[in-house]
Protein backbone atom coordinates (compact mmCIF):
# COMPACT_ATOMS: atom_id res chain seq x y z
CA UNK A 1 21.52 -40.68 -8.26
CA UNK A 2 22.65 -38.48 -5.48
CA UNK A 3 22.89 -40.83 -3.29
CA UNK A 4 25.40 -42.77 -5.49
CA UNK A 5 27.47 -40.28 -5.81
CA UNK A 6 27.71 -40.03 -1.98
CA UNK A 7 28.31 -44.00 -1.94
CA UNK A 8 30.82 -43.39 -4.31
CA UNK A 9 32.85 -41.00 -1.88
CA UNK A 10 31.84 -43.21 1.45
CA UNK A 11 31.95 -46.69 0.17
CA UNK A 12 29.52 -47.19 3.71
CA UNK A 13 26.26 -47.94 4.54
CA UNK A 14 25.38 -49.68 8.07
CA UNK A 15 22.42 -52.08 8.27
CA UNK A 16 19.83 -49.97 10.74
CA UNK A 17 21.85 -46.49 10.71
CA UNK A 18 24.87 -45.30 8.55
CA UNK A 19 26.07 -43.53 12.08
CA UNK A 20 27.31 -46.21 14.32
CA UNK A 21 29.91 -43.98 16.90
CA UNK A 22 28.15 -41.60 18.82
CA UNK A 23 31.16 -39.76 20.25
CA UNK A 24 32.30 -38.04 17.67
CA UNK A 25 36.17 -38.15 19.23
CA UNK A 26 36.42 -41.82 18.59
CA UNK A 27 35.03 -41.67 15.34
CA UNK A 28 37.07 -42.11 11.69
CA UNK A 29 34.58 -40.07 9.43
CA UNK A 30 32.47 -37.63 10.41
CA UNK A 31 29.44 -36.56 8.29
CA UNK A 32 28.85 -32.94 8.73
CA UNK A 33 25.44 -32.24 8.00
CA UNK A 34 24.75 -28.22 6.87
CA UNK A 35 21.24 -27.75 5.62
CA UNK A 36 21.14 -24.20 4.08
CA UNK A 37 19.61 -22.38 1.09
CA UNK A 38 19.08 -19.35 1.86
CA UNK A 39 21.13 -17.70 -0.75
CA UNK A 40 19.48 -20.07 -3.81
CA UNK A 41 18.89 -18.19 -6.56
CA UNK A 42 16.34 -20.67 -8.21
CA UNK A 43 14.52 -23.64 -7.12
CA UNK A 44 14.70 -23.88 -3.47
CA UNK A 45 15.13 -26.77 -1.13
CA UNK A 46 18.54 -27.70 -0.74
CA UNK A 47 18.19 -27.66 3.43
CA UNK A 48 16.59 -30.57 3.21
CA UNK A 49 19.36 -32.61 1.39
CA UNK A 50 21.65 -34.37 4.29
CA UNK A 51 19.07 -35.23 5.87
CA UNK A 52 17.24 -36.95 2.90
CA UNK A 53 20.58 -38.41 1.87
CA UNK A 54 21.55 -39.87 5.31
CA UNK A 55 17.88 -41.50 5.07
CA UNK A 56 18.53 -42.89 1.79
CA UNK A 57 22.01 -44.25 2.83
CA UNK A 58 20.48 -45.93 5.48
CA UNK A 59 17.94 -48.17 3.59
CA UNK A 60 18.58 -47.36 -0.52
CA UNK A 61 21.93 -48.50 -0.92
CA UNK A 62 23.57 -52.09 -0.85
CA UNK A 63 26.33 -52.89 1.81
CA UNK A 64 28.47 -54.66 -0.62
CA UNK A 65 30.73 -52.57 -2.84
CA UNK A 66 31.10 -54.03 -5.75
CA UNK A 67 34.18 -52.70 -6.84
CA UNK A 68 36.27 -53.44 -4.10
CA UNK A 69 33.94 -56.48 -2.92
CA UNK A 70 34.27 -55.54 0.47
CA UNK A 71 31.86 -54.58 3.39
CA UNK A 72 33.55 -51.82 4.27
CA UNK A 73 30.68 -50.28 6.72
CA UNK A 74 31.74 -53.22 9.30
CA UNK A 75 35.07 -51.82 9.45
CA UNK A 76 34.67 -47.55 9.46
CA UNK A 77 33.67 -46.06 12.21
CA UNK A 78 31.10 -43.11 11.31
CA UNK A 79 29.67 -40.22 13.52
CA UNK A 80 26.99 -37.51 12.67
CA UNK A 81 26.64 -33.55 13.03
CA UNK A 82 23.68 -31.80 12.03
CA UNK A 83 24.13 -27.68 12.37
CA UNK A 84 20.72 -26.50 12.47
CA UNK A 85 18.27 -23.35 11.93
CA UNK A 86 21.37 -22.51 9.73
CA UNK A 87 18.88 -20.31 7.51
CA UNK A 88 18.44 -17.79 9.83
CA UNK A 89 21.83 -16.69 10.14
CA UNK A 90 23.54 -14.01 8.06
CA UNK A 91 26.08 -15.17 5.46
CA UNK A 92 28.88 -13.64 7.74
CA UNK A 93 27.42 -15.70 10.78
CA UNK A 94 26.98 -19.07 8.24
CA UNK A 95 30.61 -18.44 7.07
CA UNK A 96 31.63 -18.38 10.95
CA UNK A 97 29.85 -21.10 12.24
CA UNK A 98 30.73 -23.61 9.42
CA UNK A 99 34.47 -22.86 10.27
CA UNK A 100 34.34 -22.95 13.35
CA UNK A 101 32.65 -26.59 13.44
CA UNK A 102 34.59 -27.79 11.03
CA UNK A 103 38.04 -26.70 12.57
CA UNK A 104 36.73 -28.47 16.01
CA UNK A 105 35.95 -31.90 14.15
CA UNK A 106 38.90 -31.73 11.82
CA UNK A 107 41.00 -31.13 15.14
CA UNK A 108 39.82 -34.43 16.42
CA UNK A 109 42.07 -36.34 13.92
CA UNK A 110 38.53 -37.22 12.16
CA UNK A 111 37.99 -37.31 8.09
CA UNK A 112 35.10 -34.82 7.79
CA UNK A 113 32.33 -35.05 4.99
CA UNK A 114 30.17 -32.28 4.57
CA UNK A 115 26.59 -32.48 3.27
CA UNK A 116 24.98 -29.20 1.74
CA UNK A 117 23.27 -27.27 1.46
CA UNK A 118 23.78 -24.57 -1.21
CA UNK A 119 27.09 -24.14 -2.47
CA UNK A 120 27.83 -21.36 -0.22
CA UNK A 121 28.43 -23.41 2.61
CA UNK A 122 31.87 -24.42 1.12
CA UNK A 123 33.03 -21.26 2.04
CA UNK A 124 33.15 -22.01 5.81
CA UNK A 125 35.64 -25.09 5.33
CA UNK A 126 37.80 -23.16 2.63
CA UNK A 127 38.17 -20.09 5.60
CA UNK A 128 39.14 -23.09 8.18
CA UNK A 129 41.53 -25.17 5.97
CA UNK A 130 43.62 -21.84 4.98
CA UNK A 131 43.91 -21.35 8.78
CA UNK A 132 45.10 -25.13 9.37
CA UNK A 133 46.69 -25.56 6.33
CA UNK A 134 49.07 -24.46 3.60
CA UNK A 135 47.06 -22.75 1.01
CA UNK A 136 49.66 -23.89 -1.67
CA UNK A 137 49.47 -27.18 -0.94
CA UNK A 138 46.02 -28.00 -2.00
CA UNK A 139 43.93 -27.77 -4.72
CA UNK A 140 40.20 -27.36 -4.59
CA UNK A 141 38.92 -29.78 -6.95
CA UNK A 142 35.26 -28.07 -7.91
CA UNK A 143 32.26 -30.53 -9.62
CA UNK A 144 29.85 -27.82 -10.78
CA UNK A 145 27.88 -26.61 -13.98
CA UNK A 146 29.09 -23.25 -12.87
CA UNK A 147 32.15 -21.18 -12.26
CA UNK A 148 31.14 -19.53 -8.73
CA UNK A 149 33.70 -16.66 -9.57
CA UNK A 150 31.21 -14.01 -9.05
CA UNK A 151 32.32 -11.45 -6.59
CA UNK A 152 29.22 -10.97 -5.32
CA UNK A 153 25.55 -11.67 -6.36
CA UNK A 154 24.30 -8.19 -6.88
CA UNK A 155 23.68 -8.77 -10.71
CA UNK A 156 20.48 -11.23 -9.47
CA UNK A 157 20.09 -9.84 -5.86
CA UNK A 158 19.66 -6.32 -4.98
CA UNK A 159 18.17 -6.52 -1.40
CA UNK A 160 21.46 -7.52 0.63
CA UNK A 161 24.07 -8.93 -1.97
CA UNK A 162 26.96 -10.74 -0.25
CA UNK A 163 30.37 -11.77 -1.36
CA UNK A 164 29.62 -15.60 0.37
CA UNK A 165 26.94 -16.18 -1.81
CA UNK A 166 26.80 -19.41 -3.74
CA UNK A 167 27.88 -17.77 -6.92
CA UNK A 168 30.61 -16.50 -5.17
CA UNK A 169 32.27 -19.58 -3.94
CA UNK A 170 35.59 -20.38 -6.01
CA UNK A 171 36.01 -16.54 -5.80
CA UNK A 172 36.48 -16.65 -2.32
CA UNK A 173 38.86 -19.71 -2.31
CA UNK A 174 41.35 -18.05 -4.89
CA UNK A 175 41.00 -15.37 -2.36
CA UNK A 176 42.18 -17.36 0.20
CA UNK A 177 44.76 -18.69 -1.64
CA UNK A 178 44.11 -22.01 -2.99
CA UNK A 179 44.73 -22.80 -6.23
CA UNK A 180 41.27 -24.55 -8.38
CA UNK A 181 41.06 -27.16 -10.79
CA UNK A 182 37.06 -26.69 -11.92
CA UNK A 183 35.45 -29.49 -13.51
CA UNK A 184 31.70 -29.82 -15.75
CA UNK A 185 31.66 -26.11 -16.11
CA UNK A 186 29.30 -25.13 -18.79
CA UNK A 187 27.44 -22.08 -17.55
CA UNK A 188 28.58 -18.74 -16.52
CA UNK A 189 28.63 -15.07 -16.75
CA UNK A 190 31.10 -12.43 -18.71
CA UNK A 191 32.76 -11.39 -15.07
CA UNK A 192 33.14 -15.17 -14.33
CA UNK A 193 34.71 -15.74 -17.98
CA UNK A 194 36.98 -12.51 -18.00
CA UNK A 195 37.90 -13.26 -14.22
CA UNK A 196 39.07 -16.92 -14.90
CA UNK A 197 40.83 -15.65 -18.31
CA UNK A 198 42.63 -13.11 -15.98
CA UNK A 199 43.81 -15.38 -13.05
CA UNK A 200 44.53 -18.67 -16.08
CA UNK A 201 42.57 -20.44 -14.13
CA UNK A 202 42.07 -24.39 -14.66
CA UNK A 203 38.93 -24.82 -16.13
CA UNK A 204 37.32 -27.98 -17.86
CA UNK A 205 34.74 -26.97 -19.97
CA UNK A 206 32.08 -29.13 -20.61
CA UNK A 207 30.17 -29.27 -23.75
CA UNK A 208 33.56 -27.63 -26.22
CA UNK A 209 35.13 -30.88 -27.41
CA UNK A 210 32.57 -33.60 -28.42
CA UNK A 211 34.26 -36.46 -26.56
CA UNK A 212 34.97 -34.04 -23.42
CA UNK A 213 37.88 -34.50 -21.71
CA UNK A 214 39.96 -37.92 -19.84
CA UNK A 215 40.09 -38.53 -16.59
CA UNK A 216 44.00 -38.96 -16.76
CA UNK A 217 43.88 -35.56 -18.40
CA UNK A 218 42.06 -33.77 -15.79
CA UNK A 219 44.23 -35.97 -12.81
CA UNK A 220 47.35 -34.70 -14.77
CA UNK A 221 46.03 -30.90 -14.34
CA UNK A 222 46.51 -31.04 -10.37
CA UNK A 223 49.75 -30.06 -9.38
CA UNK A 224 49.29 -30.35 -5.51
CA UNK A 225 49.48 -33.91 -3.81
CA UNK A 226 46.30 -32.49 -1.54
CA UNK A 227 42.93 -31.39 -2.93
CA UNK A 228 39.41 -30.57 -1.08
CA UNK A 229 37.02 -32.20 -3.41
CA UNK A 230 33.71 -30.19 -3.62
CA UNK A 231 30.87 -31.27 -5.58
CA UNK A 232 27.97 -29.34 -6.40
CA UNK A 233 25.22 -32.01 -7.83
CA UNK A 234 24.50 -29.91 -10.80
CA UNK A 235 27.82 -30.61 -11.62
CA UNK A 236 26.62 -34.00 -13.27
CA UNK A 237 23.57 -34.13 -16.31
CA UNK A 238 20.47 -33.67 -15.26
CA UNK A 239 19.01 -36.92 -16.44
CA UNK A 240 21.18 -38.11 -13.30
CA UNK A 241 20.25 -35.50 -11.03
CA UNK A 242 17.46 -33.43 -11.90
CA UNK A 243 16.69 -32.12 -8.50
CA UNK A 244 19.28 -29.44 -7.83
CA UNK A 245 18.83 -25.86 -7.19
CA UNK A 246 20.27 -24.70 -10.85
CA UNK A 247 19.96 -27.90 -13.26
CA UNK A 248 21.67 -26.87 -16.42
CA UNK A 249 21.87 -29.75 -19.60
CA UNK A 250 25.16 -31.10 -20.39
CA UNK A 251 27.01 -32.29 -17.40
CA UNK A 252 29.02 -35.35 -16.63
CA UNK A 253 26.86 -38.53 -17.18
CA UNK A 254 26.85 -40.90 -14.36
CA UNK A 255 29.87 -43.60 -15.23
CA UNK A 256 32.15 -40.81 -15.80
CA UNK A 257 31.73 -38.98 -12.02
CA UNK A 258 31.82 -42.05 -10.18
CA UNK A 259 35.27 -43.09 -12.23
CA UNK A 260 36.74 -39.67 -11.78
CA UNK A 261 35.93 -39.68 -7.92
CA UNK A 262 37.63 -42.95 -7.49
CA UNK A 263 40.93 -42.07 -9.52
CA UNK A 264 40.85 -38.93 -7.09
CA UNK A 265 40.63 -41.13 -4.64
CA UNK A 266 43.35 -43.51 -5.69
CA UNK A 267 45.66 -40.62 -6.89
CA UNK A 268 45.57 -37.78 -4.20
CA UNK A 269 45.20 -37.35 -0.54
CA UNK A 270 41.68 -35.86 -0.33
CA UNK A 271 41.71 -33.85 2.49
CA UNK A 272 37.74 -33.16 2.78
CA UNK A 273 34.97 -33.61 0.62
CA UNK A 274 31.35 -32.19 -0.16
C-alpha cells in the first residue's frame, strides 16, 4: 500500500531500475532518499523505508498506468540521492543537511521527491523553500493522523527534547511562514488543539462527520496556487498501511488518497512532495 501511494505521486516505474539518469543535473525528478528515525516516538524503523520503497518500485508495481494509459517511465528521466548515517546526527545537524541538499538539487531545475524517514525530516525542505521561495505563496498540504504542532517533544522525551522533532513539524512551518491546510487528522494533544484554535488553522478532521469530507471541499480550502505536499503514511487507515511508526484507526481509506493526490495534482502546482 505504500508503495501505491508513491506510484500515485510518480506515475514511474523502469523495467530493471526506477533510476535511469545517473547525473543528477540532467535529470527531471530526483528522488531524495532520507532514512531517519531517530526521533520516533513508537515503533521504530522508518530508516529503512526509501530504500524498501525504491526496491518495491523497481519490481512490485506495473509500468502501465492505468489511468492515464500511458508508459510514462519511458519518457521521465529519474535520478537517485541517498543521504546516509543520517541517525547519527543531531536534529540541528539533520535540519542542516536536509536543506542544504535539497536547495543544491532543487537549484538544478530538478522536481525533487523526498522519501522519509520520520516526519521530522520535512523540516529541512520547509527551512530551504522559505529561503527560495515566497512563504505566502504556498501552502503545505499535510497527510497525517496527527497535528505535528507540538513545540517541542518534552511531554514524551525528557533526555534532549528538540523543537525539530517529528511532533513538531507543522509547528515549525507556520513558523516559517507558510500557511497549512492539514488533512486525516484524528489524533492530537490539548497544546496541538488550543495552538491550531489560536492560529484558525485549516484542519480536516477525520472521524467528526460520518461521510468525512470532499475532495472539492478540501481543494477549495487552498488559497495559494503552490503547495508542498507532505504525506506522513499514517495519514491513511491502517488496514492500508499498518506499518508506520504511530498507526492510529480511522484514516483515509485507500480510493480516497490516491483521488485526492491526483486532483492536487491536476489543480495546483506542487512544488515538492514527501
Amino acid at each position: 500500500m505504500v508503495v501505491g501511494i508513491f506510484k500515485e505521486i510518480l506515475i514511474i516505474r523502469m523495467v530493471d531500475s526506477i533510476i535511469n539518469c545517473k547525473d543528477l543535473k540532467k535529470a527531471e525528478y530526483v528522488i531524495l532518499s532520507v532514512g531517519y528515525d531517530a526521533t520516533t516516538s513508537f515503533r521504530k524503523g522508518a530508516n529503512k523505508g526509501p530504500k524498501e520503497i525504491i526496491n518495491c518500485l523497481n519490481t512490485k508495481v506495473e509500468l502501465f498506468e492505468r489511468f492515464t494509459k500511458t508508459e510514462p517511465a519511458y519518457l521521465i528521466k529519474i535520478g537517485h540521492k541517498e543521504l546516509k548515517n543520517l541517525n547519527k546526527l543531531s536534529l540541528d545537524g539533520l535540519i542542516e543537511k536536509i536543506a542544504k541538499e535539497y536547495k543544491l538539487i532543487h537549484n538544478q531545475n530538478n522536481f525533487v521527491l523526498m522519501l522519509g524517514g520520520d516526519h521530522s525530516v520535512s523540516i529541512g525542505v520547509f527551512k530551504c523553500l522559505s529561503q527560495i521561495m515566497l512563504v505566502n505563496d504556498v501552502t503545505i498540504v499535510q497527510i497525517d493522523a496527527h497535528m505535528d504542532l507540538r513545540d517541542d517533544d518534552s511531554e514524551y522525551n525528557d533526555k534532549n527534547p528538540s523543537k525539530y522533532a517529528h511532533s513538531c513539524v507543522m509547528r515549525r512551518a507556520i513558523d516559517f511562514g507558510f500557511k497549512t491546510v492539514q488533512i486525516g487528522i484524528r489524533d492530537y494533544s490539548r497544546e496541538e488543539y488550543e495552538f491550531s484554535q489560536e492560529k484558525n488553522l485549516k484542519i480536516f478532521e477525520w472521524g467528526v462527520k460520518e461521510n468525512n469530507f470532499s475532495i472539492d471541499e478540501i481543494v477549495k480550502s487552498i488559497k495559494t496556487d503552490r503547495i508542498y505536499l507532505t504525506i506522513d503514511m499514517d495519514g491513511l487507515d491502517p488496514a492500508c498501511a499498518p506499518a508506520v511508526g504511530t498507526p492510529v484507526p480511522g484514516g483515509l481509506d485507500w480510493n480516497y488518497a490516491s483521488a485526492l493526490i491526483r486532483e492536487l495534482a491536476r489543480e495546483k502546482y506542487i512544488v515538492g512532495r514527501i
